[in-house]
N, C-alpha and C. Protein backbone atom coordinates (compact mmCIF):
# COMPACT_ATOMS: atom_id res chain seq x y z
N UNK A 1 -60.22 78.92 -9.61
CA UNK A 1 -60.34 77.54 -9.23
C UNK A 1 -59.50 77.31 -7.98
N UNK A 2 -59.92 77.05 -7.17
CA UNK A 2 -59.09 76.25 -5.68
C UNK A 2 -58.79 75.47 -5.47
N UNK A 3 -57.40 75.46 -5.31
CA UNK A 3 -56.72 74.32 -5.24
C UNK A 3 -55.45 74.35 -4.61
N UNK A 4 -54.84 73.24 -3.77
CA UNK A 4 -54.12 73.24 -2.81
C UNK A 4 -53.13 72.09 -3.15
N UNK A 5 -51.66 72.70 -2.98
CA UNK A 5 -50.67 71.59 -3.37
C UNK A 5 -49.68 71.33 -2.09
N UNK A 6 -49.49 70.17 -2.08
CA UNK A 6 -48.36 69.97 -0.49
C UNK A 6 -47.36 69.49 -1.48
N UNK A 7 -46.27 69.82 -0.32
CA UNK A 7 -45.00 69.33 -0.65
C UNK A 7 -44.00 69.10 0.42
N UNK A 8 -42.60 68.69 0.12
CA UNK A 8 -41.99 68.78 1.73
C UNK A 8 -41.71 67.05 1.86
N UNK A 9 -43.19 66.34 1.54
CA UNK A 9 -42.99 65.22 2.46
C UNK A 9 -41.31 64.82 1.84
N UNK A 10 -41.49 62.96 2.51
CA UNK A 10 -39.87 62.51 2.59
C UNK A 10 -39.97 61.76 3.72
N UNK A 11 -38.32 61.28 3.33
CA UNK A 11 -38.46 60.13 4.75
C UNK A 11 -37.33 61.19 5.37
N UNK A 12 -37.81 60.95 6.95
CA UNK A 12 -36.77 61.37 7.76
C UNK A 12 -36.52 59.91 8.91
N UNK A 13 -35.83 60.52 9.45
CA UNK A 13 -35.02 59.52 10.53
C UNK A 13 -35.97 60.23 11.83
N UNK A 14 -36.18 59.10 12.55
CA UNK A 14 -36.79 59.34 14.06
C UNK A 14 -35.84 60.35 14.99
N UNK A 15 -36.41 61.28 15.20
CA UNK A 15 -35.81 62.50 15.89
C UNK A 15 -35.47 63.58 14.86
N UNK A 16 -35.21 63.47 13.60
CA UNK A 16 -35.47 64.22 12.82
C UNK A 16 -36.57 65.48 12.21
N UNK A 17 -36.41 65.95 11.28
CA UNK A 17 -37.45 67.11 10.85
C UNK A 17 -37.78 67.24 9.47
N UNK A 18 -38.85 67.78 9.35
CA UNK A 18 -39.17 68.16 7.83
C UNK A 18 -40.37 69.41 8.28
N UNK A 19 -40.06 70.15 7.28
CA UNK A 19 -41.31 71.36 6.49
C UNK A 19 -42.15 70.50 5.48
N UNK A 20 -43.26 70.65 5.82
CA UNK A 20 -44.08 70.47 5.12
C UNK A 20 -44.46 72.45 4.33
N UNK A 21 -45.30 72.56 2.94
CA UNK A 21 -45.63 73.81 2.73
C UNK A 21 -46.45 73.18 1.62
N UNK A 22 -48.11 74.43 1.72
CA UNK A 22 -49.34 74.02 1.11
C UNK A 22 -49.32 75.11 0.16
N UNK A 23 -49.21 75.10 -1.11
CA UNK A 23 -49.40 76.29 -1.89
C UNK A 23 -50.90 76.41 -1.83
N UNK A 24 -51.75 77.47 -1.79
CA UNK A 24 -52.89 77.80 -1.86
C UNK A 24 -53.32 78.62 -3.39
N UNK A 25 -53.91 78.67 -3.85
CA UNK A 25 -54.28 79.01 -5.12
C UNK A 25 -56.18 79.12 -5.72
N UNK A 26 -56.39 80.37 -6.23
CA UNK A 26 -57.67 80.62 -6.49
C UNK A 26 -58.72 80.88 -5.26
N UNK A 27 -57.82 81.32 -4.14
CA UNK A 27 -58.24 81.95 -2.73
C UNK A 27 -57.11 82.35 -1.98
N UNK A 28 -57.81 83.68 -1.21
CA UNK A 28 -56.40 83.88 -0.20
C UNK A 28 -56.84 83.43 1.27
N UNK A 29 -55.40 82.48 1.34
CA UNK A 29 -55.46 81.82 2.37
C UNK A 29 -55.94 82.14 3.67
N UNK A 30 -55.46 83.78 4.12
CA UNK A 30 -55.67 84.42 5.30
C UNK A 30 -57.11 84.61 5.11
N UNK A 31 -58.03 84.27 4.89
CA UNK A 31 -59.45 84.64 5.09
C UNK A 31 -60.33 83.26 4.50
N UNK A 32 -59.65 82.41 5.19
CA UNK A 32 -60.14 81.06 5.02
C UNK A 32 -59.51 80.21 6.75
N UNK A 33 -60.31 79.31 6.78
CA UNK A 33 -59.92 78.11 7.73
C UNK A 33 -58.81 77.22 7.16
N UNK A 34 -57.78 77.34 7.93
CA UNK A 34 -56.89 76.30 6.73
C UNK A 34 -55.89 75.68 7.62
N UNK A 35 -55.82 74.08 7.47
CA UNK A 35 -54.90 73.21 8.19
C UNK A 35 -54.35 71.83 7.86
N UNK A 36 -53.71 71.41 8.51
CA UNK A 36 -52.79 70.10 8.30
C UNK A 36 -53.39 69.12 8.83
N UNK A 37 -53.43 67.76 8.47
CA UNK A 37 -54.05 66.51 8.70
C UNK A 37 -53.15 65.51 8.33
N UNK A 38 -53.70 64.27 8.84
CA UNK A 38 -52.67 63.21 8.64
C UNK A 38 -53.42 61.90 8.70
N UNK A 39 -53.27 60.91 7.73
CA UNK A 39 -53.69 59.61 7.71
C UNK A 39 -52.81 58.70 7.74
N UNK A 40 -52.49 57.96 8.57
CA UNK A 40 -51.75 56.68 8.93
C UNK A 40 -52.06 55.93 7.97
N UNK A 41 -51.41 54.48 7.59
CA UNK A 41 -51.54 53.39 7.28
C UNK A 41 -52.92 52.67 8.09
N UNK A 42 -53.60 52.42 7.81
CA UNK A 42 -54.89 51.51 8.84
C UNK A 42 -55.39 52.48 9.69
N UNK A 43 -55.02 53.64 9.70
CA UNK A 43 -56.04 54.39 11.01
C UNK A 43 -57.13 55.57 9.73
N UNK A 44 -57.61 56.18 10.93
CA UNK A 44 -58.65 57.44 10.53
C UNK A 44 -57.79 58.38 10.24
N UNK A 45 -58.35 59.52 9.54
CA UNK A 45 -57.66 60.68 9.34
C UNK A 45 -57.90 61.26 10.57
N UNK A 46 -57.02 62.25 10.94
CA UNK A 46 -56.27 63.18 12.33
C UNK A 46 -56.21 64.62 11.61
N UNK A 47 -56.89 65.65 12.51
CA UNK A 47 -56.04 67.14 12.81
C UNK A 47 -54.59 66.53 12.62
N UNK A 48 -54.14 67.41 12.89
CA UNK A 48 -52.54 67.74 13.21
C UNK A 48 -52.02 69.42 14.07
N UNK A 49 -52.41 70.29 13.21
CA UNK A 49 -52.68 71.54 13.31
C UNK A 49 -53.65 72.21 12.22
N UNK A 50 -53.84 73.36 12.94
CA UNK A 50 -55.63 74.34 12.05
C UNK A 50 -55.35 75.37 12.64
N UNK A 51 -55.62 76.55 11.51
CA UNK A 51 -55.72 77.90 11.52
C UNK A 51 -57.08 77.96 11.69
N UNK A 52 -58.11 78.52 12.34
CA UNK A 52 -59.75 78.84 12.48
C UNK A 52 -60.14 79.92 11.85
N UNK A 53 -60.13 79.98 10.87
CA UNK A 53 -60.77 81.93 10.21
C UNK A 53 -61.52 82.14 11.34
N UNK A 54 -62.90 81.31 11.63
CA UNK A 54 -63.87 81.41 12.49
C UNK A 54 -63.86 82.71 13.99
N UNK A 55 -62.37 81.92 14.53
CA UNK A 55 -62.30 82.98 16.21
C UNK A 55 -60.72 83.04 15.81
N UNK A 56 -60.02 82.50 14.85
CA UNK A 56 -58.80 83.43 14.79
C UNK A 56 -57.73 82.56 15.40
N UNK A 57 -58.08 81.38 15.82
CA UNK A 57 -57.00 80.66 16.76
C UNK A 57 -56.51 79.79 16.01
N UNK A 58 -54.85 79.12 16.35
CA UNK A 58 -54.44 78.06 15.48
C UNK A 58 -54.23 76.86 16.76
N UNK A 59 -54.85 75.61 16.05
CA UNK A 59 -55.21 74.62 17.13
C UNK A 59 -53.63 73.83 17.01
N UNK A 60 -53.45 72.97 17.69
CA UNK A 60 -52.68 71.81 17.91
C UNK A 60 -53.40 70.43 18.91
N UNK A 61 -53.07 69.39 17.93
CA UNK A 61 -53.10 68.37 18.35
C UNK A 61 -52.09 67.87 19.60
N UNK A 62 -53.28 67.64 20.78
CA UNK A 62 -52.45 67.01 21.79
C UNK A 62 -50.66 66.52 21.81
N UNK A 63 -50.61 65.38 20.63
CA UNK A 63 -49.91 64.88 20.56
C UNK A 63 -48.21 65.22 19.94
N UNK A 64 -47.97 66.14 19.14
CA UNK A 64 -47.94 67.41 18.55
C UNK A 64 -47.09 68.21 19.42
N UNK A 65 -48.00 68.85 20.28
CA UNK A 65 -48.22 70.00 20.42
C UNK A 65 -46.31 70.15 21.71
N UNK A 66 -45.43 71.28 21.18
CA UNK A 66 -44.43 70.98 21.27
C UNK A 66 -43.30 71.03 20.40
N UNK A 67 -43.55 70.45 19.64
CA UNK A 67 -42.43 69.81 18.45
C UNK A 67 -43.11 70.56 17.07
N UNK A 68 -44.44 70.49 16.46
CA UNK A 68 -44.84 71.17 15.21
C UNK A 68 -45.40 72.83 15.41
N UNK A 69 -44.73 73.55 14.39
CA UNK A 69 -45.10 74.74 14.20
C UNK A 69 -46.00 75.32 12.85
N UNK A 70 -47.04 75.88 13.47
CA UNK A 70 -48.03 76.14 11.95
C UNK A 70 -47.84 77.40 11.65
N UNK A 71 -47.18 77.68 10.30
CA UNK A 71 -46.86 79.00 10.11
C UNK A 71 -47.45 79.86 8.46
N UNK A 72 -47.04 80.92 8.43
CA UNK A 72 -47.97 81.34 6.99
C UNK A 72 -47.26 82.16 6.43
N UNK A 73 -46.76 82.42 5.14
CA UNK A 73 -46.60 83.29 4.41
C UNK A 73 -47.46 83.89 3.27
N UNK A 74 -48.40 85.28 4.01
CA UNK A 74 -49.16 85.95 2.79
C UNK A 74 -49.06 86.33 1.51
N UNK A 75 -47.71 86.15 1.34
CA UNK A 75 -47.05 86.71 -0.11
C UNK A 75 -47.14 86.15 -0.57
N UNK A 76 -46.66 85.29 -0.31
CA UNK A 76 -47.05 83.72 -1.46
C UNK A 76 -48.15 82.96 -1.34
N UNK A 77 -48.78 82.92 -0.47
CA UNK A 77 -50.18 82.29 0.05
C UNK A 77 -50.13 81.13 0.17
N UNK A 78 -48.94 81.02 1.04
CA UNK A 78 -48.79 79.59 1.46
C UNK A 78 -48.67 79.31 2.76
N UNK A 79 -48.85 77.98 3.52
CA UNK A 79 -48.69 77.56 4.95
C UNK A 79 -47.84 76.40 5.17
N UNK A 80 -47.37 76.20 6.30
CA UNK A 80 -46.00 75.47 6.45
C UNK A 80 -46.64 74.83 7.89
N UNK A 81 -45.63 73.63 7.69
CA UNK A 81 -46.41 72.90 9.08
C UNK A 81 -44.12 72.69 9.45
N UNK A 82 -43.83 73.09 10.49
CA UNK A 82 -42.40 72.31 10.81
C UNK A 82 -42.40 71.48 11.42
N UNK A 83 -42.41 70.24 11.83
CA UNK A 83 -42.43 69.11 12.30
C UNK A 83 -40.89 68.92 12.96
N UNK A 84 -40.59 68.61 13.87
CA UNK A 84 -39.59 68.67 14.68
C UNK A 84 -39.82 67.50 15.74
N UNK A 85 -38.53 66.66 16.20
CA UNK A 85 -38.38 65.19 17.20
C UNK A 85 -39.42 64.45 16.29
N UNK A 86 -39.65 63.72 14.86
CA UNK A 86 -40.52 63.27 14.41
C UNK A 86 -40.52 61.77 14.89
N UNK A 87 -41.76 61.21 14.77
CA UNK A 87 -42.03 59.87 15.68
C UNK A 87 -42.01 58.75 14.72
N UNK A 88 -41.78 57.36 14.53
CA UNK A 88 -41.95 56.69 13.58
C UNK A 88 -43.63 56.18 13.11
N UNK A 89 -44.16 56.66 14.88
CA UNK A 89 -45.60 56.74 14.34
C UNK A 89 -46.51 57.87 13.81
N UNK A 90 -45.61 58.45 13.26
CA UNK A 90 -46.32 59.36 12.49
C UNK A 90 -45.62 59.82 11.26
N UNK A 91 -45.58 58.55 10.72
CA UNK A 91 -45.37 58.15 9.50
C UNK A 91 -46.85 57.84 8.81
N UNK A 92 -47.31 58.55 7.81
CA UNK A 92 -48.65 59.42 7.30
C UNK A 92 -48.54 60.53 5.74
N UNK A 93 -49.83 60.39 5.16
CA UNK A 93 -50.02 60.95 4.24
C UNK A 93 -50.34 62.69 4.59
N UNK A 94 -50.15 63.32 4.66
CA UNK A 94 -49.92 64.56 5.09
C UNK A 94 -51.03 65.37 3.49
N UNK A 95 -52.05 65.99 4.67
CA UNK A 95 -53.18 66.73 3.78
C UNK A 95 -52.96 67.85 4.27
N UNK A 96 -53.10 69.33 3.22
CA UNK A 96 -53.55 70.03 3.52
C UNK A 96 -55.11 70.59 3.10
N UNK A 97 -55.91 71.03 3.80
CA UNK A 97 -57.04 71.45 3.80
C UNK A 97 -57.61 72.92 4.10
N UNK A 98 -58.80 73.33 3.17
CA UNK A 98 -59.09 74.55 3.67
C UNK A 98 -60.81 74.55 3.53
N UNK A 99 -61.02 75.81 4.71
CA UNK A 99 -62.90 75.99 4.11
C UNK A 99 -62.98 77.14 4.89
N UNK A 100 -64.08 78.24 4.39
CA UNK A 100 -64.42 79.45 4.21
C UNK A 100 -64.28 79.64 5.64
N UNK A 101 -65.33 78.61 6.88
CA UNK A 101 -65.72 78.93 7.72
C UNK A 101 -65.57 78.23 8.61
N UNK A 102 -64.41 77.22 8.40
CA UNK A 102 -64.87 75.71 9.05
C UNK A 102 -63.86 75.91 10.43
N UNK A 103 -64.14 74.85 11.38
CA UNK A 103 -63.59 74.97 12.59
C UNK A 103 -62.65 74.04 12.82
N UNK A 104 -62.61 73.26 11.62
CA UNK A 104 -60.95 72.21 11.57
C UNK A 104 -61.46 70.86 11.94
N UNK A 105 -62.82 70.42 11.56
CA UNK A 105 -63.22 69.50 12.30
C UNK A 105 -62.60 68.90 10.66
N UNK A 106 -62.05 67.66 10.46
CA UNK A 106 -61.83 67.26 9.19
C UNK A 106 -63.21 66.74 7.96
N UNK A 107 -64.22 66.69 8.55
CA UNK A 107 -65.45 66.25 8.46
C UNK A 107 -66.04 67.89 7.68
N UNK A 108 -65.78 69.03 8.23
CA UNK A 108 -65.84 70.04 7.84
C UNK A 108 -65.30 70.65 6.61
N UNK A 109 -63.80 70.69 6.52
CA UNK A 109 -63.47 71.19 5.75
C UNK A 109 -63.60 71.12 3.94
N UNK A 110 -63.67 71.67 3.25
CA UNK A 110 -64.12 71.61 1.66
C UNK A 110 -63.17 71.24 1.09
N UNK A 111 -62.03 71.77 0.87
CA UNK A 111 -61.02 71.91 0.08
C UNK A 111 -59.67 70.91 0.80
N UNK A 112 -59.20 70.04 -0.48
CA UNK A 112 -58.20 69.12 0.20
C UNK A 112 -57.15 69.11 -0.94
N UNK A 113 -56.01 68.77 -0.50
CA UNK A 113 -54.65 68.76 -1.42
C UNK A 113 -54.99 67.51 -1.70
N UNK A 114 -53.81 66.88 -2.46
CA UNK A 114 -53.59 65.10 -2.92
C UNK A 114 -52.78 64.51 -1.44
N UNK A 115 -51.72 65.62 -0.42
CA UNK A 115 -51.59 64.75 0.24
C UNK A 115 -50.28 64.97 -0.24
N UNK A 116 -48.85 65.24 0.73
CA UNK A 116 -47.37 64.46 0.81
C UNK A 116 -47.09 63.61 1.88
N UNK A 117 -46.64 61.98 1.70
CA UNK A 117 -46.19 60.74 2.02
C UNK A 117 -44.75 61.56 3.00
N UNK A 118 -45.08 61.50 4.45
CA UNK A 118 -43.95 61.67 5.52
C UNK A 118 -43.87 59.78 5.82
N UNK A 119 -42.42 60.01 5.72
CA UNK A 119 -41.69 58.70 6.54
C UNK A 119 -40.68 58.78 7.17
N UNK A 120 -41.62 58.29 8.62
CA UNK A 120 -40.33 58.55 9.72
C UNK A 120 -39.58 56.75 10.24
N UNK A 121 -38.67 56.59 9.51
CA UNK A 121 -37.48 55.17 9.71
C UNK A 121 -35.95 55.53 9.82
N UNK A 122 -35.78 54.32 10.37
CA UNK A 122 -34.21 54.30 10.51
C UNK A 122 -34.02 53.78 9.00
């Protein structure tokens, strides 16, 4: 059965950091598409960062891109997002997601966690 658990979230302070980490379970992660997303309060869901099984590349979001690191441990079959200088606007429900073949479009992917609550305040 597949299934994906986040953890990590929390409130941090603006300029602050947190690990996020997706346990993966009933698939191995490295031979899947698998990435981080984020839903605001009132907005759409967002990439963040994506691993591509597809061509092998790990994407970053424009906005991002800099400050978060997408990383993996095979042993445990888990993935880690580090979030670093965090913004108060990106204060968000934090998904992780996976799919066999998918290209990270969020529209794509199959498989979704419940989601850990990041809060970035003074």
């Amino acid at each position: 059965q597949v299934q994906l658990v986040e953890s990590g979230g929390g409130l941090a302070q603006p300029g602050g950091s947190l690990r996020l980490s997706c346990a993966a379970s009933g698939f191995t992660l490295d031979h899947y598409t698998i990435g981080w997303f984020r839903q605001a309060p009132g907005k759409e869901r967002e990439g963040v960062s994506c691993f591509s099984h597809s061509d092998g590349s790990v994407w970053y979001a424009d906005s991002i891109k800099g400050r978060f690191t997408f990383s993996r441990d095979n042993v445990k079959n888990t993935v880690y997002l580090r979030m670093n200088s965090l913004k108060p606007e990106e204060t968000a429900v934090y998904y992780c997601a996976a799919d066999r073949w998918g290209s990270c479009a969020p529209n794509g992917m199959e498989y979704w966690g419940k989601g850990t609550l990041v809060t970035v305040s003074s």
